[in-house]
PDB file of N, CA and C in Angstrom:
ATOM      1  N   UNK A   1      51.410  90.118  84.696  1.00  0.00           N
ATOM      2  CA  UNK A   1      50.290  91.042  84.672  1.00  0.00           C
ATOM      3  C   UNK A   1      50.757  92.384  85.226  1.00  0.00           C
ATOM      4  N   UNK A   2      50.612  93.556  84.360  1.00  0.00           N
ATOM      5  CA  UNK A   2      51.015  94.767  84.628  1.00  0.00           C
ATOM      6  C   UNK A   2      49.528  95.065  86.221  1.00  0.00           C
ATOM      7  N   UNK A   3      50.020  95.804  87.151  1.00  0.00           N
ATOM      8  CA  UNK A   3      49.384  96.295  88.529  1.00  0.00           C
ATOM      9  C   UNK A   3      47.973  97.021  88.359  1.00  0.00           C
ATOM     10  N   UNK A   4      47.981  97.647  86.992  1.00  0.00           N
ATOM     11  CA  UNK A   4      46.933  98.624  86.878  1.00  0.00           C
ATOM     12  C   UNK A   4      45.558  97.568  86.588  1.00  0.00           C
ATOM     13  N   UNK A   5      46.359  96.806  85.515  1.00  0.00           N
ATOM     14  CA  UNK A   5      45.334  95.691  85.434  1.00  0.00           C
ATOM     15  C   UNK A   5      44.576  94.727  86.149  1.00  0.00           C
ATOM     16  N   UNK A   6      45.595  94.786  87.674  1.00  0.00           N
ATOM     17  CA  UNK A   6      45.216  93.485  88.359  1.00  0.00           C
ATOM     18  C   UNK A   6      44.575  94.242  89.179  1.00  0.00           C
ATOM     19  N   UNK A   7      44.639  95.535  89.643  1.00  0.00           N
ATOM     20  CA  UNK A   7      43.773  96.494  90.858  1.00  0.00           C
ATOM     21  C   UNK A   7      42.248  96.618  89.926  1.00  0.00           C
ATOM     22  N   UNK A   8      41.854  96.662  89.117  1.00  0.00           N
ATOM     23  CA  UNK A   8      40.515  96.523  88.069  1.00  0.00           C
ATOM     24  C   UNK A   8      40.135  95.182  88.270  1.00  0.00           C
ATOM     25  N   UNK A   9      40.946  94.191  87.958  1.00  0.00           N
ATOM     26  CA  UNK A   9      40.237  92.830  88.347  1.00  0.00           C
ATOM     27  C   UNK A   9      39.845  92.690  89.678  1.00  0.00           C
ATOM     28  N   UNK A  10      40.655  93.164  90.491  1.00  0.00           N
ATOM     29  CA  UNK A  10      40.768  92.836  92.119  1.00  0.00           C
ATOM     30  C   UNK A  10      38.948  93.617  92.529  1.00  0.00           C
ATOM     31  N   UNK A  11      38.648  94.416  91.677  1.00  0.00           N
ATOM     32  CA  UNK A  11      37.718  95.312  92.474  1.00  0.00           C
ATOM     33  C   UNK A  11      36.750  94.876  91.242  1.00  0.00           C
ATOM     34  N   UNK A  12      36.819  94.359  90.356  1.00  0.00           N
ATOM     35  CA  UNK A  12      36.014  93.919  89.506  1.00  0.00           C
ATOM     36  C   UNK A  12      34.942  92.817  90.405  1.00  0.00           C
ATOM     37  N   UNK A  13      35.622  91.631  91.126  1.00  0.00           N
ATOM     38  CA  UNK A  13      35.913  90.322  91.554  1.00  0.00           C
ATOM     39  C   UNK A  13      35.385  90.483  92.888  1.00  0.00           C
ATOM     40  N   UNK A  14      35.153  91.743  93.319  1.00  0.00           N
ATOM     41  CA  UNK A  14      34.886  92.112  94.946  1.00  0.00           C
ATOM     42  C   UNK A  14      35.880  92.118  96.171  1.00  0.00           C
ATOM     43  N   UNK A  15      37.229  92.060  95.667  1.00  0.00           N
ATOM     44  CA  UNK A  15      38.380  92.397  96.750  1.00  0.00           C
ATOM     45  C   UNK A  15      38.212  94.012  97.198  1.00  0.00           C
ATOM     46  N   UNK A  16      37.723  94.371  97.706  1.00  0.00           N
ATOM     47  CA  UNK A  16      37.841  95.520  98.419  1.00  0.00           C
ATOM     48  C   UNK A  16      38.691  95.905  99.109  1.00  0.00           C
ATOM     49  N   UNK A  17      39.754  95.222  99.864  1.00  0.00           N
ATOM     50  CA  UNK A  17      41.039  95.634 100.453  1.00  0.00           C
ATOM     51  C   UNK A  17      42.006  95.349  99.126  1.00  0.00           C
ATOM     52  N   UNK A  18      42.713  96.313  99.330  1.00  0.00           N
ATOM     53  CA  UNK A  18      44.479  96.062  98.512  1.00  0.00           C
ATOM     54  C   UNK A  18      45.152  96.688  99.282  1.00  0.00           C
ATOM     55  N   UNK A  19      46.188  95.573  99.524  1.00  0.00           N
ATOM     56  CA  UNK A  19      47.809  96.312 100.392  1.00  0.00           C
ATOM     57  C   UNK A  19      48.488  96.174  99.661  1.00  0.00           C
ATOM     58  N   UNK A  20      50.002  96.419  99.899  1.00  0.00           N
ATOM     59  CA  UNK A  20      51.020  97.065  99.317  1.00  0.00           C
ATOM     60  C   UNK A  20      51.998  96.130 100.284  1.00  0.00           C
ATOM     61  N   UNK A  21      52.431  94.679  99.991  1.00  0.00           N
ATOM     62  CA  UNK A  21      52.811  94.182 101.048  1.00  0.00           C
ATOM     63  C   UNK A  21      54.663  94.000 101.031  1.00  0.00           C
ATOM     64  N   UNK A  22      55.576  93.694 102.306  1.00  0.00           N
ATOM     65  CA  UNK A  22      56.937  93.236 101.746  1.00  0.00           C
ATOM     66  C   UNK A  22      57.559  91.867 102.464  1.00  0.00           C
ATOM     67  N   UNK A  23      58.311  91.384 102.072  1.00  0.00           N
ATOM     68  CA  UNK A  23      58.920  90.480 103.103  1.00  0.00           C
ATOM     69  C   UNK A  23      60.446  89.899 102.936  1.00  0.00           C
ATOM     70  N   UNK A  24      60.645  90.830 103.908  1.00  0.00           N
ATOM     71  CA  UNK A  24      62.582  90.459 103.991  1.00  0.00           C
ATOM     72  C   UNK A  24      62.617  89.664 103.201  1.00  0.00           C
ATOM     73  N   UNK A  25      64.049  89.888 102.681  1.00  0.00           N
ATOM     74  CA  UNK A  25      65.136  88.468 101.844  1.00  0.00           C
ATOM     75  C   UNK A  25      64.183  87.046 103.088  1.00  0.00           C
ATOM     76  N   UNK A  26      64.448  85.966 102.520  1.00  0.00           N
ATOM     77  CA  UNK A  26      64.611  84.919 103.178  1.00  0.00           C
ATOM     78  C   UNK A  26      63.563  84.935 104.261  1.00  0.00           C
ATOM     79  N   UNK A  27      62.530  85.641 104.376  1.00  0.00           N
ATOM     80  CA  UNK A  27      61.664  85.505 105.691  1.00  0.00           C
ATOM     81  C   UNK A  27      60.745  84.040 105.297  1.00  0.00           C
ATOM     82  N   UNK A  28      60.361  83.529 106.510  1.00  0.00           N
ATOM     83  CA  UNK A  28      59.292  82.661 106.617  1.00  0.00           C
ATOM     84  C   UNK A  28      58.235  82.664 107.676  1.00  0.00           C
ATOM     85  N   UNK A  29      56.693  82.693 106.597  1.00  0.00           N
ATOM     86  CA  UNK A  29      55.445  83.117 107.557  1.00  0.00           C
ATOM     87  C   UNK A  29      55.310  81.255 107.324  1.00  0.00           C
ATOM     88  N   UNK A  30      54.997  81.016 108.684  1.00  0.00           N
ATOM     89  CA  UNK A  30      55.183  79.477 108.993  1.00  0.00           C
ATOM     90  C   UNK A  30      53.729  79.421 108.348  1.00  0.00           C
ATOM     91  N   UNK A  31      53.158  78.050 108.544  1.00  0.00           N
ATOM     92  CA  UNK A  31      51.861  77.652 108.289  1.00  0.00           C
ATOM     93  C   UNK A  31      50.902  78.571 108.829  1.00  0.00           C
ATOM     94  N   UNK A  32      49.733  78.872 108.337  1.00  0.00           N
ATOM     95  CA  UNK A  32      48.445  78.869 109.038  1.00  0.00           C
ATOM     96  C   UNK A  32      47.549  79.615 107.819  1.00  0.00           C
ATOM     97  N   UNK A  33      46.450  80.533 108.429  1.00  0.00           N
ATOM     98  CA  UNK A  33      45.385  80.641 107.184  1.00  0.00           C
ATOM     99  C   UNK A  33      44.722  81.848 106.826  1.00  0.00           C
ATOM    100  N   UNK A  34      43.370  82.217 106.625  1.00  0.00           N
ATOM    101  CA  UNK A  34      43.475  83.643 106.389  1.00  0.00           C
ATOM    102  C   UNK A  34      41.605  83.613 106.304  1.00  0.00           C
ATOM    103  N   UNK A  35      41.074  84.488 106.887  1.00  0.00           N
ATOM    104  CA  UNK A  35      39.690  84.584 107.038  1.00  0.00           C
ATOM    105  C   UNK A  35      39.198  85.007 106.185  1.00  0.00           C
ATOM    106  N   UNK A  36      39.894  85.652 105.013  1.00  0.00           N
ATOM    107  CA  UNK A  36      39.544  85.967 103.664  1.00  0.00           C
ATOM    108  C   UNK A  36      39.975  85.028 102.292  1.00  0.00           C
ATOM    109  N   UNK A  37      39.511  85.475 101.114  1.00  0.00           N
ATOM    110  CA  UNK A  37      40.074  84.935  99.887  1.00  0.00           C
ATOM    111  C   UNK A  37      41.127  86.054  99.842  1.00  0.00           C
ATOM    112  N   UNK A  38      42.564  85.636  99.040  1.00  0.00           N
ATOM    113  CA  UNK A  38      43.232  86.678  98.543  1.00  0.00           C
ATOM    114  C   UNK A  38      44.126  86.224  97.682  1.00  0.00           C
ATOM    115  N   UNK A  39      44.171  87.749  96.846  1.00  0.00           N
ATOM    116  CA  UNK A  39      44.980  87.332  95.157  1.00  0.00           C
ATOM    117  C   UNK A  39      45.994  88.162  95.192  1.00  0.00           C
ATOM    118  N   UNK A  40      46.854  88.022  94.925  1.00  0.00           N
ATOM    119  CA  UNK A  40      48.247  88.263  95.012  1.00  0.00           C
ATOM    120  C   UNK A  40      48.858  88.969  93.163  1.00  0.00           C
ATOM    121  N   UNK A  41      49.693  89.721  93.431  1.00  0.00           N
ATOM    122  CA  UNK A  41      50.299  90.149  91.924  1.00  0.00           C
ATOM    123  C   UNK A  41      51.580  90.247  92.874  1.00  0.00           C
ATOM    124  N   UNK A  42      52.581  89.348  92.062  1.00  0.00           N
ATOM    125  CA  UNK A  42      54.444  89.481  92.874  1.00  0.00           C
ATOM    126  C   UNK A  42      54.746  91.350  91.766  1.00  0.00           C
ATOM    127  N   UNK A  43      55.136  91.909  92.897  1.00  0.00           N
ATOM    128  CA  UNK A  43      55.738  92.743  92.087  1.00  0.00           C
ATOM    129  C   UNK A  43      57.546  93.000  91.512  1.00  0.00           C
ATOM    130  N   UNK A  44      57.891  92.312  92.864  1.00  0.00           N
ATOM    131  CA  UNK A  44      59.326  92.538  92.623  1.00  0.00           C
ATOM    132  C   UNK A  44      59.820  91.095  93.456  1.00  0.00           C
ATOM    133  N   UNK A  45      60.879  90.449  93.255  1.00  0.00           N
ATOM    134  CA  UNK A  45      61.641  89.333  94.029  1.00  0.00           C
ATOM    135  C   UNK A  45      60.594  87.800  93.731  1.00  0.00           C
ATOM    136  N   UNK A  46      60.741  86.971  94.467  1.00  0.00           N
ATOM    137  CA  UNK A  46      60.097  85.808  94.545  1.00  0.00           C
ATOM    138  C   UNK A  46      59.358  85.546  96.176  1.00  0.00           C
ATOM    139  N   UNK A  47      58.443  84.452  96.116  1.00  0.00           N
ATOM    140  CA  UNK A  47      57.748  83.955  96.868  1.00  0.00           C
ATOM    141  C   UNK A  47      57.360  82.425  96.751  1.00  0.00           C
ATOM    142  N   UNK A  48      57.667  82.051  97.702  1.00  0.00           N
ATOM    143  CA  UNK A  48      57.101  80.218  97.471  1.00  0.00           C
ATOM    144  C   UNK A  48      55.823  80.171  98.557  1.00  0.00           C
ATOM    145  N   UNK A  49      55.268  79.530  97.898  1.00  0.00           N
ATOM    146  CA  UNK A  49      53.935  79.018  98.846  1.00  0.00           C
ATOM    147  C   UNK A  49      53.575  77.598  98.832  1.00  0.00           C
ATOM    148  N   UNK A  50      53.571  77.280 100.095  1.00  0.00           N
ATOM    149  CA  UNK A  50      53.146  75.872 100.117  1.00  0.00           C
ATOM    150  C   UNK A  50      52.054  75.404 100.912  1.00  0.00           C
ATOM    151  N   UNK A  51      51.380  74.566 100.072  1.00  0.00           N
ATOM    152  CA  UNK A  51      50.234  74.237 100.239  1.00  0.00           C
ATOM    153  C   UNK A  51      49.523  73.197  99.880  1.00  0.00           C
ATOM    154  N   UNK A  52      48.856  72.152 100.891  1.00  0.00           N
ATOM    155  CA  UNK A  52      48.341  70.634 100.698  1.00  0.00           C
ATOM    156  C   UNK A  52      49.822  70.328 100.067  1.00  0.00           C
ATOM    157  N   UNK A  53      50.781  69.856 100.880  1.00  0.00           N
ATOM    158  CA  UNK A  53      52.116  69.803 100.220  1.00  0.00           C
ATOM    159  C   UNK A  53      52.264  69.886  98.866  1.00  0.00           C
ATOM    160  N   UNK A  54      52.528  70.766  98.524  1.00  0.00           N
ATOM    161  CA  UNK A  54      52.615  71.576  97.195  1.00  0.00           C
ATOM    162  C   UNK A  54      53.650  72.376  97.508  1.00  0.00           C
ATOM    163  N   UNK A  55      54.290  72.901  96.489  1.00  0.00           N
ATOM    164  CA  UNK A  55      55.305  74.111  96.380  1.00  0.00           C
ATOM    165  C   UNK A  55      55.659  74.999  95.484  1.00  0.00           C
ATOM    166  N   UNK A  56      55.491  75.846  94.908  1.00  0.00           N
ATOM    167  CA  UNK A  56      55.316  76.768  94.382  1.00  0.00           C
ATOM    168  C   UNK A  56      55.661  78.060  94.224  1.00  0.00           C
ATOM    169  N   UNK A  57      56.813  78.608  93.829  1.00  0.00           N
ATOM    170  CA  UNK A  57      57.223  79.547  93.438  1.00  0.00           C
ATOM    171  C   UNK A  57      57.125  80.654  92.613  1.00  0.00           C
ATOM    172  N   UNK A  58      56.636  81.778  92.849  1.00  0.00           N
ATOM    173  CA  UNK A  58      55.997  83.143  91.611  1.00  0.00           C
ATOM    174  C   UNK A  58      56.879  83.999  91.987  1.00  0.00           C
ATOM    175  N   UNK A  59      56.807  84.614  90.619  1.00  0.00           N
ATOM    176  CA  UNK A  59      58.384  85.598  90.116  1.00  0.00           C
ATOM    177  C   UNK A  59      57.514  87.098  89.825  1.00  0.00           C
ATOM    178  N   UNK A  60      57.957  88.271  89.676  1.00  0.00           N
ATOM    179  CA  UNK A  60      57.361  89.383  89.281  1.00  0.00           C
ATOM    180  C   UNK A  60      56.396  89.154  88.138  1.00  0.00           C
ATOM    181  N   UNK A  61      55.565  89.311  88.543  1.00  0.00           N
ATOM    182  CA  UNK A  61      54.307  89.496  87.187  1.00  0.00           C
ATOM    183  C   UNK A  61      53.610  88.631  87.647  1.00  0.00           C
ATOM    184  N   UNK A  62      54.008  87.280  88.478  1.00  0.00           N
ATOM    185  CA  UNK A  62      52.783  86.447  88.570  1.00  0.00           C
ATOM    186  C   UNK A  62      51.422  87.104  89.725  1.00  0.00           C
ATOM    187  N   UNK A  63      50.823  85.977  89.387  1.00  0.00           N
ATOM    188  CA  UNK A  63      49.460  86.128  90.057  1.00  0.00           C
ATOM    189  C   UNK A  63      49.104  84.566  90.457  1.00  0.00           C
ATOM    190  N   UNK A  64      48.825  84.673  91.893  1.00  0.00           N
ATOM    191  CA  UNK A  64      48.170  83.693  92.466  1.00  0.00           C
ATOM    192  C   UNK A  64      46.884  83.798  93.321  1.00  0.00           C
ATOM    193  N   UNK A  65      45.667  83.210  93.510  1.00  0.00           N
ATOM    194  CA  UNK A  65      44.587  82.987  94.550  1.00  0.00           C
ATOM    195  C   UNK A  65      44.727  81.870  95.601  1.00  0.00           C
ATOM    196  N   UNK A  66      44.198  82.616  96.775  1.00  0.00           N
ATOM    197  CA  UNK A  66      43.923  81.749  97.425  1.00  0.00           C
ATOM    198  C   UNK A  66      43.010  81.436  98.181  1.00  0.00           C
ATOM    199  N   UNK A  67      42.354  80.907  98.358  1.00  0.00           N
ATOM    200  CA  UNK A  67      40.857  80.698  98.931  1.00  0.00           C
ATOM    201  C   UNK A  67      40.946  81.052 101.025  1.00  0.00           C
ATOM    202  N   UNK A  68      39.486  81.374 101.293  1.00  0.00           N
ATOM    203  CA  UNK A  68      39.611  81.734 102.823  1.00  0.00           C
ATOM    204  C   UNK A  68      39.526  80.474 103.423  1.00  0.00           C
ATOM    205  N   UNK A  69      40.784  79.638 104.375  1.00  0.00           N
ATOM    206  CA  UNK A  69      40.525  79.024 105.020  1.00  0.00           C
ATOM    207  C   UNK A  69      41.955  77.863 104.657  1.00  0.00           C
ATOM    208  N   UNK A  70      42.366  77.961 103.678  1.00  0.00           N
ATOM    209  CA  UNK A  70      43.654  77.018 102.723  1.00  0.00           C
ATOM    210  C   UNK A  70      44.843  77.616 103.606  1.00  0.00           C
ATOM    211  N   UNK A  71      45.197  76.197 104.533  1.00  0.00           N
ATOM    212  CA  UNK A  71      46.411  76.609 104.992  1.00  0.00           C
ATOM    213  C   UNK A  71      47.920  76.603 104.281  1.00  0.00           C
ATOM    214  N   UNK A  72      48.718  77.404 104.376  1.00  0.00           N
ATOM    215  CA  UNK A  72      49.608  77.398 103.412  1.00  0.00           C
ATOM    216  C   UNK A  72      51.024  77.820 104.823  1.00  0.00           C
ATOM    217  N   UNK A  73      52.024  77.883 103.983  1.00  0.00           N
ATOM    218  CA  UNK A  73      52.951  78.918 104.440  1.00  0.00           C
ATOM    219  C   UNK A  73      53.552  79.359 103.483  1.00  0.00           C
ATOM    220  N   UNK A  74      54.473  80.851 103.787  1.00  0.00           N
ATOM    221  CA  UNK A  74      55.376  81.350 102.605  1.00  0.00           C
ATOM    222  C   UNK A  74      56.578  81.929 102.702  1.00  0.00           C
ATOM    223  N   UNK A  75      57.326  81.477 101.686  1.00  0.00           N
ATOM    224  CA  UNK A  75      59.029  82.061 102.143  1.00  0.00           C
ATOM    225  C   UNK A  75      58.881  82.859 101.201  1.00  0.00           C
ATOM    226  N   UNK A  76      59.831  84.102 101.338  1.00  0.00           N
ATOM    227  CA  UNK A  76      60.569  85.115 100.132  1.00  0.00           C
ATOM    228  C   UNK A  76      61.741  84.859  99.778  1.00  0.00           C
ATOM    229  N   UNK A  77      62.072  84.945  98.593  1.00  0.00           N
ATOM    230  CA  UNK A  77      63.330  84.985  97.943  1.00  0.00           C
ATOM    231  C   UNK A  77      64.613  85.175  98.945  1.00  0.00           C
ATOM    232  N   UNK A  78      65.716  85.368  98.001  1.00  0.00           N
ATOM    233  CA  UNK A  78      66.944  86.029  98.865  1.00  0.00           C
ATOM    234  C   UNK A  78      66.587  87.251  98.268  1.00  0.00           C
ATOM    235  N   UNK A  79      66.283  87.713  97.318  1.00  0.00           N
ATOM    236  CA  UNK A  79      66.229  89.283  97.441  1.00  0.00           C
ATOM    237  C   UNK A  79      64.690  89.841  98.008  1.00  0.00           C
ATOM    238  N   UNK A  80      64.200  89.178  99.044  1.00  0.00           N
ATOM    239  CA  UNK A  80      62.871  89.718  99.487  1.00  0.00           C
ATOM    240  C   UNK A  80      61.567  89.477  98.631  1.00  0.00           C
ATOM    241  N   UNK A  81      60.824  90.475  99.268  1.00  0.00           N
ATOM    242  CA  UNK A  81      59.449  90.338  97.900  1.00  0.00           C
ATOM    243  C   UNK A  81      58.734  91.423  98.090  1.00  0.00           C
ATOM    244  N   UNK A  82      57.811  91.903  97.105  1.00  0.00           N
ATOM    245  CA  UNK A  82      56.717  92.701  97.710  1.00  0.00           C
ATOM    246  C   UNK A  82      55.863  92.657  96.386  1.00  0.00           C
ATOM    247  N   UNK A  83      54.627  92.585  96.864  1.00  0.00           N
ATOM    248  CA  UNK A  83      53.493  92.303  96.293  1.00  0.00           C
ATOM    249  C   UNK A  83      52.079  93.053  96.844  1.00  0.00           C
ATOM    250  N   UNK A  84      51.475  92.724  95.507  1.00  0.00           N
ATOM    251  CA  UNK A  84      50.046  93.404  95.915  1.00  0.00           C
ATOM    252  C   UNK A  84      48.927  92.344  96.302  1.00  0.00           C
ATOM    253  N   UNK A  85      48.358  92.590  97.495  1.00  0.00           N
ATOM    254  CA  UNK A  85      47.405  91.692  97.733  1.00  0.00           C
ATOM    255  C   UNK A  85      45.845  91.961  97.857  1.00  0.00           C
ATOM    256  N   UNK A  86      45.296  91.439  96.879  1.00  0.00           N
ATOM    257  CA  UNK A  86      43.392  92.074  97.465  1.00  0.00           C
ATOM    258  C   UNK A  86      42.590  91.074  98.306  1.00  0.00           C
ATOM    259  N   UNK A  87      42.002  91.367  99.527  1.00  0.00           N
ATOM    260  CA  UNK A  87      41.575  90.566 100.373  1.00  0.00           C
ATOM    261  C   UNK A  87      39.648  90.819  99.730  1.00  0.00           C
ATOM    262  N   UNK A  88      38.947  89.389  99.667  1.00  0.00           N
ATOM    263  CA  UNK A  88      37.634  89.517 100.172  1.00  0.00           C
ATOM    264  C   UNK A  88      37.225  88.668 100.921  1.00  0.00           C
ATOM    265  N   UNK A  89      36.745  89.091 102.173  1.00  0.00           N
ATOM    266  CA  UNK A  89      36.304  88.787 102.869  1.00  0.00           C
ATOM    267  C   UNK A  89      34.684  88.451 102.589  1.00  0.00           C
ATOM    268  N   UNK A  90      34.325  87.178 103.362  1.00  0.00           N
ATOM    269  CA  UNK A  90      32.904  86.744 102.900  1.00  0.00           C
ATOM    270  C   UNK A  90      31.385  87.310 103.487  1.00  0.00           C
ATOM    271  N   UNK A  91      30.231  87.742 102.834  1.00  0.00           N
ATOM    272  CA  UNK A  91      29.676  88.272 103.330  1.00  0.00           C
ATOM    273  C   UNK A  91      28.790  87.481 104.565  1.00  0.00           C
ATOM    274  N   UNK A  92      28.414  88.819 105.129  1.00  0.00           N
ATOM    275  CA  UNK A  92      27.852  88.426 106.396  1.00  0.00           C
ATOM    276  C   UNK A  92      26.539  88.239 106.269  1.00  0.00           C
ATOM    277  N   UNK A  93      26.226  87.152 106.786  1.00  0.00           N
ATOM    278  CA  UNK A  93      24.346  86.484 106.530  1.00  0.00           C
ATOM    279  C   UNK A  93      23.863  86.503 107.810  1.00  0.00           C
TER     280      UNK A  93
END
């Protein structure tokens, strides 16, 4: 998915945050979770995510979701990563 497209869905969908994110060659964000939903577009390198033991790897162009509260963790490639991420956060009642 080309970026222009996925920042229209992202705000289509109600993600109101988008970052611009990176992560060293080889880094690892250990387990834990995220108080928002968030959708991801890989822009450059790879990323594995694992989750409910699962494993899973996305290459430039992909797109993944993930729901608020799904613990995961994630490694980057050897050549790093950086990706776009839109966070929504759930409304307040």
């Amino acid at each position: 998915m080309e970026r222009m497209a996925f920042e229209t869905e992202l705000h289509q969908q109600g993600y109101a945050v988008v970052v611009d994110r990176r992560m060293e060659p080889n880094a690892v964000n250990l387990e834990h979770t995220h108080e928002f939903d968030a959708r991801l577009l890989v822009l450059d390198g790879t990323m594995t995510v694992t989750a409910a033991g699962t494993e899973r790897t996305y290459n430039a162009g992909d797109t993944f979701t993930m729901s608020a509260g799904c613990r995961h963790s994630e490694r980057s490639g050897s050549m790093g990563v950086r990706y776009l991420a839109g966070r929504r956060y759930p409304a307040v009642r």
